[in-house]
C-alpha atoms as a PDB file:
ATOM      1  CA  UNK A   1       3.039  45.507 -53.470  1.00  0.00           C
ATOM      2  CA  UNK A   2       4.606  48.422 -54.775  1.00  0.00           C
ATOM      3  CA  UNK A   3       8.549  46.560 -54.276  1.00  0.00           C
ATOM      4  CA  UNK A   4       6.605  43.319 -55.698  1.00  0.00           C
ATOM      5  CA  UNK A   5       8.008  41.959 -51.962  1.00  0.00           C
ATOM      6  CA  UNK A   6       5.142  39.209 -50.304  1.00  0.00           C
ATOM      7  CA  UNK A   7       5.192  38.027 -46.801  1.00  0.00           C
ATOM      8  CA  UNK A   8       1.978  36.266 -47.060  1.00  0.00           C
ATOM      9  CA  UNK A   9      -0.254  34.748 -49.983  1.00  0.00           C
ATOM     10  CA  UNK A  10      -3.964  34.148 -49.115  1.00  0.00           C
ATOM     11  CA  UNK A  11      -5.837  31.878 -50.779  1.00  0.00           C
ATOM     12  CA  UNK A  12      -8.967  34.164 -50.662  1.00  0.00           C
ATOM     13  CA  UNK A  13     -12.548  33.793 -50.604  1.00  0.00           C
ATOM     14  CA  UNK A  14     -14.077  37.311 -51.675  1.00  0.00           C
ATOM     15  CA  UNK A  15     -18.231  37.283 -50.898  1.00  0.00           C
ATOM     16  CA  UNK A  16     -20.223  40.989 -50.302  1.00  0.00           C
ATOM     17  CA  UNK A  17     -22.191  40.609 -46.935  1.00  0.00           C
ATOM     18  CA  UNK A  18     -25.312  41.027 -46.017  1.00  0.00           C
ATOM     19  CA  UNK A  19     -25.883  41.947 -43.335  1.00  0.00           C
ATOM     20  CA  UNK A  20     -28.933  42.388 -40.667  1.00  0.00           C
ATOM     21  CA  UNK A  21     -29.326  42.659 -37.416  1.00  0.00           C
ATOM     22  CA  UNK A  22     -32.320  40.998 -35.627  1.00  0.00           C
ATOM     23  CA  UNK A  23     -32.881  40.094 -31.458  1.00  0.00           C
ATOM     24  CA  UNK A  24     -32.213  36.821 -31.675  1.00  0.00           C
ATOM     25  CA  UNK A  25     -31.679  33.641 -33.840  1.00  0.00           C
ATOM     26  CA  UNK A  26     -34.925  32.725 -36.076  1.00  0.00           C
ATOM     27  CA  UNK A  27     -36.787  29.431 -35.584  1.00  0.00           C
ATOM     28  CA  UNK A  28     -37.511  26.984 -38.148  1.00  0.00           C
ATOM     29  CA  UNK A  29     -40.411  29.054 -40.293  1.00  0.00           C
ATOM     30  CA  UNK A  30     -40.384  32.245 -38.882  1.00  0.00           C
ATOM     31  CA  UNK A  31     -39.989  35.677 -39.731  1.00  0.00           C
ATOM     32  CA  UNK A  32     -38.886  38.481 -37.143  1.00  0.00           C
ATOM     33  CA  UNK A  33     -38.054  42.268 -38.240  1.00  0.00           C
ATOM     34  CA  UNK A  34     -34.925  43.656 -38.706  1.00  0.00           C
ATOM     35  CA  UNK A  35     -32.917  46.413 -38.580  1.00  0.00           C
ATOM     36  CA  UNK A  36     -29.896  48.490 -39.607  1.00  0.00           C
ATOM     37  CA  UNK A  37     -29.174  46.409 -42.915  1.00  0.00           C
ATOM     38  CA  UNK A  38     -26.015  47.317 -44.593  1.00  0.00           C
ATOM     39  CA  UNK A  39     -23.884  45.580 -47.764  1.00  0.00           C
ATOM     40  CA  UNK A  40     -19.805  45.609 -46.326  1.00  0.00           C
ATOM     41  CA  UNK A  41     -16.750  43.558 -47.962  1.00  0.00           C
ATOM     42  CA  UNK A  42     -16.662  40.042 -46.650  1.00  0.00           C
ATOM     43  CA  UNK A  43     -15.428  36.156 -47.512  1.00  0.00           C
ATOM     44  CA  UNK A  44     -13.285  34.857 -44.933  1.00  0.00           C
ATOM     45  CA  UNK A  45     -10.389  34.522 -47.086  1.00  0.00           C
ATOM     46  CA  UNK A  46     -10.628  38.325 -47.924  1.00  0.00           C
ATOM     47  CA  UNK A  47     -10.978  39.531 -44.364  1.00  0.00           C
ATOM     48  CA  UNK A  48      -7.952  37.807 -42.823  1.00  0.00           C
ATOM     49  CA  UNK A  49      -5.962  39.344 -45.849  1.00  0.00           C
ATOM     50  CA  UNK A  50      -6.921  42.999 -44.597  1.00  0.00           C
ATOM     51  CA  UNK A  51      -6.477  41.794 -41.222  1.00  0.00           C
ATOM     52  CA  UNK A  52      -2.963  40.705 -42.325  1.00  0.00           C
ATOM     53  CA  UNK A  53      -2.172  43.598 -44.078  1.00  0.00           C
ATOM     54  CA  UNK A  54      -3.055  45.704 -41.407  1.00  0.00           C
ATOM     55  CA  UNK A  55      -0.529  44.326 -39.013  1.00  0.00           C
ATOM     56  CA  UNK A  56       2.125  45.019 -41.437  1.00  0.00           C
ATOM     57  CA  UNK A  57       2.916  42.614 -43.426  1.00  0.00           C
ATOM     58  CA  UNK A  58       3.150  42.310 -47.280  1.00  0.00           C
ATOM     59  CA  UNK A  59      -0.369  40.894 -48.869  1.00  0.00           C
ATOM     60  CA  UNK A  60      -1.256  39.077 -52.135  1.00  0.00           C
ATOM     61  CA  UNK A  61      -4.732  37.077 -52.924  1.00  0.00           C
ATOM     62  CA  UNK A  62      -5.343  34.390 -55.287  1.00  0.00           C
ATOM     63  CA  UNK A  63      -8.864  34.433 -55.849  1.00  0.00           C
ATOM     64  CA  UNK A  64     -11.846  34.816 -58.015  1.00  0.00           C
ATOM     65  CA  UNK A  65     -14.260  37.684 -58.312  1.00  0.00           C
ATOM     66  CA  UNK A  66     -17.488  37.689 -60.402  1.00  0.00           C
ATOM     67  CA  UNK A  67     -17.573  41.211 -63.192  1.00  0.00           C
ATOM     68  CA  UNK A  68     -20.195  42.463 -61.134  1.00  0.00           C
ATOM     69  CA  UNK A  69     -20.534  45.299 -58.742  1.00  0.00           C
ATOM     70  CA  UNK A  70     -20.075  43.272 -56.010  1.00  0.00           C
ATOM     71  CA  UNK A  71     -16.203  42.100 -57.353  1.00  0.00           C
ATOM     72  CA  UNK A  72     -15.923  45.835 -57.882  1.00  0.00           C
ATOM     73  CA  UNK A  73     -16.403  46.756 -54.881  1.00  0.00           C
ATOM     74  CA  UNK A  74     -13.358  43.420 -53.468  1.00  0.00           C
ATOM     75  CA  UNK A  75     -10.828  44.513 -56.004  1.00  0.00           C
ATOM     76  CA  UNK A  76     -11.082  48.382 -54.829  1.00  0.00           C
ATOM     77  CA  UNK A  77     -10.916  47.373 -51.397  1.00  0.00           C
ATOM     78  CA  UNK A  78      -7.627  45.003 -51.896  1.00  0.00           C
ATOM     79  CA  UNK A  79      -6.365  48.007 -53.523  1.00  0.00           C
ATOM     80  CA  UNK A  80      -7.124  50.498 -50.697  1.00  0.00           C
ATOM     81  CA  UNK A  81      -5.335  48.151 -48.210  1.00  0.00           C
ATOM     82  CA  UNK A  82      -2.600  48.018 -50.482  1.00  0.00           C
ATOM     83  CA  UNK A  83      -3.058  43.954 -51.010  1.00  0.00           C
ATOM     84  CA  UNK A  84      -1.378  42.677 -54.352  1.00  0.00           C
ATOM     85  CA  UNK A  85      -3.982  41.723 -56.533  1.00  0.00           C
ATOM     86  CA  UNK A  86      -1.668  40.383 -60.127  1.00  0.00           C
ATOM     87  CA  UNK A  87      -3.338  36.516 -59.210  1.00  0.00           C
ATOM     88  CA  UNK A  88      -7.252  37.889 -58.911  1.00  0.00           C
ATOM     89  CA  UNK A  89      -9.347  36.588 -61.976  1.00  0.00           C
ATOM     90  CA  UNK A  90     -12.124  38.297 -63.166  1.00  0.00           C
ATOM     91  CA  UNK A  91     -14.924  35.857 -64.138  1.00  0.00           C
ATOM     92  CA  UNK A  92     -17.272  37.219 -67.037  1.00  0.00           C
ATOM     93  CA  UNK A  93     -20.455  36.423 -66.638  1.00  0.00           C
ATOM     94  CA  UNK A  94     -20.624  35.372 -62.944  1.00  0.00           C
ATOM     95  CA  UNK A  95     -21.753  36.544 -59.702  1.00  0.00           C
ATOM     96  CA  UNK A  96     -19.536  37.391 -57.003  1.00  0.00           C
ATOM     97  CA  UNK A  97     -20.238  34.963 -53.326  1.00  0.00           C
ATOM     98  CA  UNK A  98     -22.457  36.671 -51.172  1.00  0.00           C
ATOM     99  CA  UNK A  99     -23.083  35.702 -47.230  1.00  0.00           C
ATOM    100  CA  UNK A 100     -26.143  36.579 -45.606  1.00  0.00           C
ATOM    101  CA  UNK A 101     -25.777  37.622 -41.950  1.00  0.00           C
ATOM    102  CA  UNK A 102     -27.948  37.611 -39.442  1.00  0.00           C
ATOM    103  CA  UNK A 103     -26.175  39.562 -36.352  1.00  0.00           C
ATOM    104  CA  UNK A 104     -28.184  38.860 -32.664  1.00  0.00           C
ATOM    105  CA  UNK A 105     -28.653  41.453 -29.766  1.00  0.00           C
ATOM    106  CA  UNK A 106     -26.102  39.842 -27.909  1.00  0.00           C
ATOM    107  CA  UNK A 107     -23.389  39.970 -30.498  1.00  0.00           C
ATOM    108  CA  UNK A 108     -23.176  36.814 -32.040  1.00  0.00           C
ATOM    109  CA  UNK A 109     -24.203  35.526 -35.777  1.00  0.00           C
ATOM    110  CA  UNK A 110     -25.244  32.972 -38.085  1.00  0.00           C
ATOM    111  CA  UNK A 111     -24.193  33.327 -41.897  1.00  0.00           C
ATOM    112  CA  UNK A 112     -25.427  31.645 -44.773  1.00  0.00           C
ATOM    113  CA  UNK A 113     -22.869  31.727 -47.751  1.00  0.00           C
ATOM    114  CA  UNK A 114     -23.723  31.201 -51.535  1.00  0.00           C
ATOM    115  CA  UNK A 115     -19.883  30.692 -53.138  1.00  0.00           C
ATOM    116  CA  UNK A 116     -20.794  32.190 -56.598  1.00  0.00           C
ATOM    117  CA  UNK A 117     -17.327  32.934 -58.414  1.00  0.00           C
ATOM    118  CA  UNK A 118     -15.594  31.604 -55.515  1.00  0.00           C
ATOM    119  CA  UNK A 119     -16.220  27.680 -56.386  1.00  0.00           C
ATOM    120  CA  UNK A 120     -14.650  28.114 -60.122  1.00  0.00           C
ATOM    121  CA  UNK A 121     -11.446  28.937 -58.083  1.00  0.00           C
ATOM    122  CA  UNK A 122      -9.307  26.002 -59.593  1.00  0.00           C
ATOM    123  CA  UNK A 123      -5.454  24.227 -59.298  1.00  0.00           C
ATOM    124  CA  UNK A 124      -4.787  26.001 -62.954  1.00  0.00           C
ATOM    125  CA  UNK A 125      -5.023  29.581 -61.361  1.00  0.00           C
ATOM    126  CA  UNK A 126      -2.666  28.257 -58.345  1.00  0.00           C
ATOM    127  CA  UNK A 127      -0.027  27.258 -60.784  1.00  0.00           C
ATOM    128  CA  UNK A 128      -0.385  30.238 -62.516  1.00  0.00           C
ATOM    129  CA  UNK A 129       0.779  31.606 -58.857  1.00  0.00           C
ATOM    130  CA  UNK A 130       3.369  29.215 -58.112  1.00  0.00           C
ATOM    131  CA  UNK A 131       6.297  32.225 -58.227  1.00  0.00           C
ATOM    132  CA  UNK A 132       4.403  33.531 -56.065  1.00  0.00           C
ATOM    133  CA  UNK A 133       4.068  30.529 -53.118  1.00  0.00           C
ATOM    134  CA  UNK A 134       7.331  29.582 -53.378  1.00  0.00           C
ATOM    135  CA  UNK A 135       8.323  33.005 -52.510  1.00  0.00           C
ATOM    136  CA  UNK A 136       6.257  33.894 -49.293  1.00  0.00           C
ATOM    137  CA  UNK A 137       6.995  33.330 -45.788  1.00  0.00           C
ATOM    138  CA  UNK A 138       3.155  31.970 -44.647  1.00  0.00           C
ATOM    139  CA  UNK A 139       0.479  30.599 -47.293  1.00  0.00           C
ATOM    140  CA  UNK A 140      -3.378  31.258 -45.363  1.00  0.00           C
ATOM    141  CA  UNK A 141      -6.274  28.871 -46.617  1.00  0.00           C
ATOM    142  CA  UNK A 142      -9.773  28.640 -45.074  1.00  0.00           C
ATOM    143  CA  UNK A 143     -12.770  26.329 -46.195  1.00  0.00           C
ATOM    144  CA  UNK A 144     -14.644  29.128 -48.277  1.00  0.00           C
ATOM    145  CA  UNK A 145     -12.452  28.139 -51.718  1.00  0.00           C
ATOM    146  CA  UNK A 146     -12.580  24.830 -53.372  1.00  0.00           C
ATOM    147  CA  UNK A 147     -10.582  21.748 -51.862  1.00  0.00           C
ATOM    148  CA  UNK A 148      -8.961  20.653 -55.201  1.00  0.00           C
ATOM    149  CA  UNK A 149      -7.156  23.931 -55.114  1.00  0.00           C
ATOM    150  CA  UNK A 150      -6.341  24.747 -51.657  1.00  0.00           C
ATOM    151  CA  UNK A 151      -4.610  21.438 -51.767  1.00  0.00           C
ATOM    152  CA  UNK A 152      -2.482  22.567 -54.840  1.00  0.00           C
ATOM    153  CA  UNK A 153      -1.454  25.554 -53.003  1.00  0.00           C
ATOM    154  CA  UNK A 154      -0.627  23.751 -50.465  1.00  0.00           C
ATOM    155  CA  UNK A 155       1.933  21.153 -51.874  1.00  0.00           C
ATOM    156  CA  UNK A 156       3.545  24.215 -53.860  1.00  0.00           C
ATOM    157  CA  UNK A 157       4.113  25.858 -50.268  1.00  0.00           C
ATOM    158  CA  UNK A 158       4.847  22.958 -48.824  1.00  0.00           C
ATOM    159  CA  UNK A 159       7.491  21.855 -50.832  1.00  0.00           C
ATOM    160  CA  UNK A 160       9.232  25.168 -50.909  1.00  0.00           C
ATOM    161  CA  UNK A 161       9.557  25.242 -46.891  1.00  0.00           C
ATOM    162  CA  UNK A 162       6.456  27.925 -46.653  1.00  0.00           C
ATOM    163  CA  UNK A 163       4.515  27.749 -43.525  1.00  0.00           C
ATOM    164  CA  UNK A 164       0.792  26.626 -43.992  1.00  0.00           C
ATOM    165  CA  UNK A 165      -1.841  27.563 -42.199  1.00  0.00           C
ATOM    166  CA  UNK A 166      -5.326  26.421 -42.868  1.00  0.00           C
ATOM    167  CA  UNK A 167      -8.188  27.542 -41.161  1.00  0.00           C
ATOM    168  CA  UNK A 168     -11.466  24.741 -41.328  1.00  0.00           C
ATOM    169  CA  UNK A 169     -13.791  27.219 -41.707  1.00  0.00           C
ATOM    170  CA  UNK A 170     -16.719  25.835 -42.520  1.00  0.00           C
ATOM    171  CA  UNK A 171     -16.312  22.621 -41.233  1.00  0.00           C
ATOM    172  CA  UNK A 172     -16.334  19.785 -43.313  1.00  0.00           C
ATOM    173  CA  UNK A 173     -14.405  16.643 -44.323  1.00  0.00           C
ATOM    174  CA  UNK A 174     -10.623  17.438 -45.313  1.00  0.00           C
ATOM    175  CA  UNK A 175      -8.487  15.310 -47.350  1.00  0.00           C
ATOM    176  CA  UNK A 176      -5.831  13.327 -45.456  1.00  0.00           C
ATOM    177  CA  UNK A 177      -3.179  14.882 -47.611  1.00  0.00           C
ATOM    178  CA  UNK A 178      -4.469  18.581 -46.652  1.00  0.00           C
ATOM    179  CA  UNK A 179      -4.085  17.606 -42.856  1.00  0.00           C
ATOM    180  CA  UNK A 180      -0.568  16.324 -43.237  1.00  0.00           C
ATOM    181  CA  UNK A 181       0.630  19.223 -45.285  1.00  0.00           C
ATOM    182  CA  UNK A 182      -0.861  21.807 -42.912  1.00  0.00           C
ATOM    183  CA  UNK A 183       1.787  23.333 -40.736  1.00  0.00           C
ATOM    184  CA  UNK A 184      -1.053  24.695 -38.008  1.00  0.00           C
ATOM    185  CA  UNK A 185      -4.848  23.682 -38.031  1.00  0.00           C
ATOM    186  CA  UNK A 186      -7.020  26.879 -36.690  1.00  0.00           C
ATOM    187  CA  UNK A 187     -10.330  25.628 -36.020  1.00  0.00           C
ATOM    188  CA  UNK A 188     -12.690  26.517 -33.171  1.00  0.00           C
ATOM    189  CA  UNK A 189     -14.394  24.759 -30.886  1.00  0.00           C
ATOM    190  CA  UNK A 190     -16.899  23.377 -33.036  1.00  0.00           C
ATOM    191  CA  UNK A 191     -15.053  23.176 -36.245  1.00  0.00           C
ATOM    192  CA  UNK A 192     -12.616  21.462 -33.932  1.00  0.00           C
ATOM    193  CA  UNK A 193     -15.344  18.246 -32.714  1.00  0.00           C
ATOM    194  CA  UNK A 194     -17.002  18.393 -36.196  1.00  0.00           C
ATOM    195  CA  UNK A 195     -13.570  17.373 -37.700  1.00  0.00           C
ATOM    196  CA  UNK A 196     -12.663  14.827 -34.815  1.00  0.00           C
ATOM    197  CA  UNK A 197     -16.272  13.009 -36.110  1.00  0.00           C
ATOM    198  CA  UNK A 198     -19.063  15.476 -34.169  1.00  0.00           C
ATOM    199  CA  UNK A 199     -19.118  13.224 -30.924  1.00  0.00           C
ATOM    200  CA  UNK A 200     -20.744  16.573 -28.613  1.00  0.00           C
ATOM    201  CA  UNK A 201     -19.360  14.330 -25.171  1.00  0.00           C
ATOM    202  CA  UNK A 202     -15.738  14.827 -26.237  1.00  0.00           C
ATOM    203  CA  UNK A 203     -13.492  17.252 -24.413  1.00  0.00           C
ATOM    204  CA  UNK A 204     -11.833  19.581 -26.200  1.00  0.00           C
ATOM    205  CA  UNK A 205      -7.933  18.040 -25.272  1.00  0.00           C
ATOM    206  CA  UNK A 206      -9.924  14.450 -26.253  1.00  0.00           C
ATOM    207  CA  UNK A 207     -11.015  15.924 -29.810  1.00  0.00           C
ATOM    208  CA  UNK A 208      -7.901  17.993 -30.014  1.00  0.00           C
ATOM    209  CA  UNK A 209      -5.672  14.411 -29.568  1.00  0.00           C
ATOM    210  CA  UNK A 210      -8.059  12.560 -31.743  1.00  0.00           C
ATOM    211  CA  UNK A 211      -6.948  14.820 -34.797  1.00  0.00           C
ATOM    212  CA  UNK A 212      -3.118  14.966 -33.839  1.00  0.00           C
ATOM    213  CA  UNK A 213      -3.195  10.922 -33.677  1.00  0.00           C
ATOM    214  CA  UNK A 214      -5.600  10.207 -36.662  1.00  0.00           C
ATOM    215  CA  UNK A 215      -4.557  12.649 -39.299  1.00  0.00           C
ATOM    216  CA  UNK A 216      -0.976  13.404 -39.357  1.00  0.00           C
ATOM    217  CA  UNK A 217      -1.555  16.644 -37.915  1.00  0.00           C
ATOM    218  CA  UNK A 218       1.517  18.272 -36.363  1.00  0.00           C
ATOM    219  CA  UNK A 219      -0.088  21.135 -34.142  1.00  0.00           C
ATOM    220  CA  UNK A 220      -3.423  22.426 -33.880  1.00  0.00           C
ATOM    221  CA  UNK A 221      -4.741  25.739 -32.562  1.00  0.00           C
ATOM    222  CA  UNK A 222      -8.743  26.058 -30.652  1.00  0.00           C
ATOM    223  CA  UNK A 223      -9.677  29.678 -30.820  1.00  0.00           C
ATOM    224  CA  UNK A 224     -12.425  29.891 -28.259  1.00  0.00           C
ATOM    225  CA  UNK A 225     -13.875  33.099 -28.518  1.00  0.00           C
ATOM    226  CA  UNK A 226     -14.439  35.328 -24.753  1.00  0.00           C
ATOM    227  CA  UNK A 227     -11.820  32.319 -23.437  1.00  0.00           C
ATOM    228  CA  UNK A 228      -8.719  32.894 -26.041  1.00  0.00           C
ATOM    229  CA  UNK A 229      -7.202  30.135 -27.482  1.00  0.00           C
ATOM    230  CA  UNK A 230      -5.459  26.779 -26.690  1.00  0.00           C
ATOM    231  CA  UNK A 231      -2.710  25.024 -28.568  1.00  0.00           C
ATOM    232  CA  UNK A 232      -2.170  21.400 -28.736  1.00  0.00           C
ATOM    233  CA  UNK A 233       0.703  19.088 -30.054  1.00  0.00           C
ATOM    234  CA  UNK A 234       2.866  15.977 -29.679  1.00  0.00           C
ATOM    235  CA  UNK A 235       4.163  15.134 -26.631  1.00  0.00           C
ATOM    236  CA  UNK A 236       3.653  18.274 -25.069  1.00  0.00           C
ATOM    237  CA  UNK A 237       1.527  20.136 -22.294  1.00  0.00           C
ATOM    238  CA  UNK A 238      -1.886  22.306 -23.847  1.00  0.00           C
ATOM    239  CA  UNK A 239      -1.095  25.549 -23.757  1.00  0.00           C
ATOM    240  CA  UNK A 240      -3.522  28.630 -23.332  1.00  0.00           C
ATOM    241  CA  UNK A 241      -4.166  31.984 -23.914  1.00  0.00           C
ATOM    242  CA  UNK A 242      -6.444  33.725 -22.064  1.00  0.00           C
ATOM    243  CA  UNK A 243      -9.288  36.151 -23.668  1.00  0.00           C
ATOM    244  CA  UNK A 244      -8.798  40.355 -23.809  1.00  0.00           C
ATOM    245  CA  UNK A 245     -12.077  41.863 -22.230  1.00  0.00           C
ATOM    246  CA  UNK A 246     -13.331  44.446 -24.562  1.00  0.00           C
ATOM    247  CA  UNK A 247     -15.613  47.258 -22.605  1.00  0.00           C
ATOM    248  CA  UNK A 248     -17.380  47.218 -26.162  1.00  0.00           C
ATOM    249  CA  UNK A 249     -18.741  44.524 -27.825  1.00  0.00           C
ATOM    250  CA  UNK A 250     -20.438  45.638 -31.286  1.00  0.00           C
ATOM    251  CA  UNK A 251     -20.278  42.155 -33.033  1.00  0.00           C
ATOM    252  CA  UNK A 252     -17.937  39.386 -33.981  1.00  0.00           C
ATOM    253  CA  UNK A 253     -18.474  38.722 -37.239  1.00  0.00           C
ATOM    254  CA  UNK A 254     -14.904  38.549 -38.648  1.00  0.00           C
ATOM    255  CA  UNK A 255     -13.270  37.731 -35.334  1.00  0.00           C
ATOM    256  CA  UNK A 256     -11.910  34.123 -36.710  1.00  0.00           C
ATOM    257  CA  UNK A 257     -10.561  35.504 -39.782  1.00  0.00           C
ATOM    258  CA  UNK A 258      -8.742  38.807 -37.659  1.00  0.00           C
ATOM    259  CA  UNK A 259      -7.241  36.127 -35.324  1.00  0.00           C
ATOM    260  CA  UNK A 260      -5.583  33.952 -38.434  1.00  0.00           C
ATOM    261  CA  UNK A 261      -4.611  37.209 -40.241  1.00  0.00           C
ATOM    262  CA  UNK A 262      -2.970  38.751 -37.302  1.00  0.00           C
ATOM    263  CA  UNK A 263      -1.579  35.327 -36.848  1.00  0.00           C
ATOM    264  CA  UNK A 264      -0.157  34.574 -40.359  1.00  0.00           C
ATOM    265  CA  UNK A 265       1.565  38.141 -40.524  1.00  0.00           C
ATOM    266  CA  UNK A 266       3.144  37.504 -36.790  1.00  0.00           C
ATOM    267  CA  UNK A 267       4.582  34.283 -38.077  1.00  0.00           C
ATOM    268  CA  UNK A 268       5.970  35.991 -41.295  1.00  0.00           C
ATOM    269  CA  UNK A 269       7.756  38.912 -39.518  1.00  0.00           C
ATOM    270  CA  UNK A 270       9.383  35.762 -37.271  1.00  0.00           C
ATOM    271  CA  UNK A 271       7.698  35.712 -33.877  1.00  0.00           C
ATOM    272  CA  UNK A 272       7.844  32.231 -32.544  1.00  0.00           C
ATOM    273  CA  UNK A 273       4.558  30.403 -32.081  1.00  0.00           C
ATOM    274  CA  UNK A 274       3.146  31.256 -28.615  1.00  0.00           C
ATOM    275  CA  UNK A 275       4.407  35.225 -29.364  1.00  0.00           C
ATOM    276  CA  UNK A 276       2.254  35.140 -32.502  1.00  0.00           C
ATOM    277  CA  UNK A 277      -0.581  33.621 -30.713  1.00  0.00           C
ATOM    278  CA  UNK A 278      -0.563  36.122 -28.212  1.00  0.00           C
ATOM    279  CA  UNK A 279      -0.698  38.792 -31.141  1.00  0.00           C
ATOM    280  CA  UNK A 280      -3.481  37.296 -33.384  1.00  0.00           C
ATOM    281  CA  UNK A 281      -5.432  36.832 -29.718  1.00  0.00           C
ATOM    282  CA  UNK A 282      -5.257  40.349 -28.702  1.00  0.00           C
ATOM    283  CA  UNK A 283      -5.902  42.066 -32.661  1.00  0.00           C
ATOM    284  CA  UNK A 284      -9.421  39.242 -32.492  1.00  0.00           C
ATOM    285  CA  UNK A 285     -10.838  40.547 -29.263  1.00  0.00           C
ATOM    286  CA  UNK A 286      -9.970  44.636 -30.864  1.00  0.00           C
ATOM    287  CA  UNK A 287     -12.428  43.557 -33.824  1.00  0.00           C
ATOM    288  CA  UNK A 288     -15.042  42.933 -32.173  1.00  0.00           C
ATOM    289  CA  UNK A 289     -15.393  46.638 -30.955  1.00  0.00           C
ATOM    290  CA  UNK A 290     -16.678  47.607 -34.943  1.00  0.00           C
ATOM    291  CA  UNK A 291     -19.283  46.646 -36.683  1.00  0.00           C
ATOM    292  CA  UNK A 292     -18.982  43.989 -39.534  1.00  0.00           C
ATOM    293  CA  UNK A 293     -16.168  41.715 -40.805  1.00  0.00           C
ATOM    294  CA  UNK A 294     -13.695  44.720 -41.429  1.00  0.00           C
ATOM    295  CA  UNK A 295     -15.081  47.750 -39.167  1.00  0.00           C
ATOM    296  CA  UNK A 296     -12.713  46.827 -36.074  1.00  0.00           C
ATOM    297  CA  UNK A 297      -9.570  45.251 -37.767  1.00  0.00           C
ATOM    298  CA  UNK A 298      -6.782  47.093 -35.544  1.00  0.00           C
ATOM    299  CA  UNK A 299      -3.777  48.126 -36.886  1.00  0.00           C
ATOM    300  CA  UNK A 300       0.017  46.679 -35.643  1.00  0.00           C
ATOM    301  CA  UNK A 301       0.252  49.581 -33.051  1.00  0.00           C
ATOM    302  CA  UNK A 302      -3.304  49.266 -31.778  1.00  0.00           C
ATOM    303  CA  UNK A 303      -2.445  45.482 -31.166  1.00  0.00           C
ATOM    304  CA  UNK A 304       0.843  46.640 -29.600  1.00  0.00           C
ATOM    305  CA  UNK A 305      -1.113  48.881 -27.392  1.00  0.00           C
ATOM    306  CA  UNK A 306      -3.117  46.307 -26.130  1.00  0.00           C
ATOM    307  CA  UNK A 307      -0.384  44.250 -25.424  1.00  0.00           C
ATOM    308  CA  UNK A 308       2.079  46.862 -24.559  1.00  0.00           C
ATOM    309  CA  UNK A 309       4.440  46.227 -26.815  1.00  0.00           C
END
């Protein structure tokens, strides 16, 4: 940033998508022809920065780019959004992550990531940040960068009073440590079962409790997709927020990472909890009017319009 001001640090996964769009999901061994392929910025923990920045608030990334066209093409568009890029490394010799998307006729997606210069992401270039943690208002982390140094981010935050917010995304098993330092768990419905041991039978409040009694969790937040989002913790009632209806639906590939974007820069600028929910809500069902991870991010007034604020 320009005033060298952060409201939010991202620990950020950068991949180039790949996109294609095909009827519907592929069985085991098949082939099926596609259409309308296209290469667009992606990695999870690059979208929700642009989605952050978007709504306003002030953006830095600590991540890892391969010196290829493809890390090219992240750092330019980190510096089009205006994102402060001082803790990116450049890794010679490397490729950048790519994910390979498969979007369906009906909107949805599968993606297959490969983490390239992602996975050498390590607790030597978080320290190297530390200035820079200790300062913000909101650290984001999702599952796309190495666990060793999401974890080291996280204590830094942690012990400086920053809010955490980590994002399971892809599932998989989390250190104990991670759980207890995370301020607010965003996972969705699956990511939420897979992480309360994959039993398919359990509700969603049953799977929901299971993390806030086993794990030290202190809150947790289910983003559901067409039926909003529900927020669980201690000792009090589950509450809900319903689902926008968009009159155009173009894909959703990104939606998750708008939602905990919007979210992180609503908690920096000081909405309480349930306000900021409302917000990252409203700014995930807008992005799915675009096509790709970034082609329907709204802005902080198109969210306000929405919401009419």
């Amino acid at each position: 940033m320009s005033d060298g001001r952060v409201d939010v640090v991202v620990l950020a996964s950068w991949n180039a998508d790949l996109i294609c769009r095909i009827a519907r999901p592929l069985q085991r061994g098949e082939t099926l022809m596609g259409h309308d392929f296209r290469i667009a910025p992606g990695g999870k923990g690059s979208n929700a920065a642009v989605a952050c920045a978007r709504q306003g608030a002030a953006t830095a990334v600590i991540a890892r780019v391969g010196d290829d066209s493809f890390g090219r093409m992240g750092l330019d568009l980190w510096q089009r959004e205006d994102i402060d890029t001082r803790q990116v490394a450049v890794a010679a010799g490397e490729a950048s992550g790519v994910a390979q998307i498969l979007v369906y006729d009906d909107g949805d997606n599968s993606i297959a990531v490969a983490s390239g210069a992602n996975a050498g992401l390590n607790v030597a270039q978080v320290q190297a940040a530390s200035a820079g943690l200790r300062s913000a208002k909101v650290l984001l982390a999702n599952g796309e960068t190495p666990l060793e140094a999401t974890l080291e981010a996280f204590r830094i935050a942690h012990a400086a009073g920053v809010f955490t917010l980590f994002n399971p995304a892809p599932a998989r098993d989390l250190p104990l440590e991670l759980l207890a330092l995370t301020d607010l768990l965003t996972p969705n419905e699956s990511e939420l079962r897979s992480l309360a041991g994959g039993a398919e039978d359990l509700s969603l409040e049953q799977a929901a409790e299971s993390l806030l009694h086993r794990h030290g969790l202190k809150q947790l937040v289910v983003t559901r997709g067409a039926a909003g989002c529900s927020l669980f913790r201690h000792g009090l009632p589950t509450w809900h927020c319903s689902a926008h209806t968009m009159p155009t639906l173009v894909d959703s590939i990104g939606a998750g990472d708008c939602f905990n974007g919007a979210l992180a820069a609503a908690l920096a600028r000081g909405e309480v909890l349930e306000s900021a929910l409302r917000w990252a809500n409203a700014a995930a069902a807008l992005s799915v009017t675009g096509a790709g991870a970034l082609g329907g991010l709204p802005d902080r007034a198109v969210v306000g319009a929405l919401l009419g604020d």
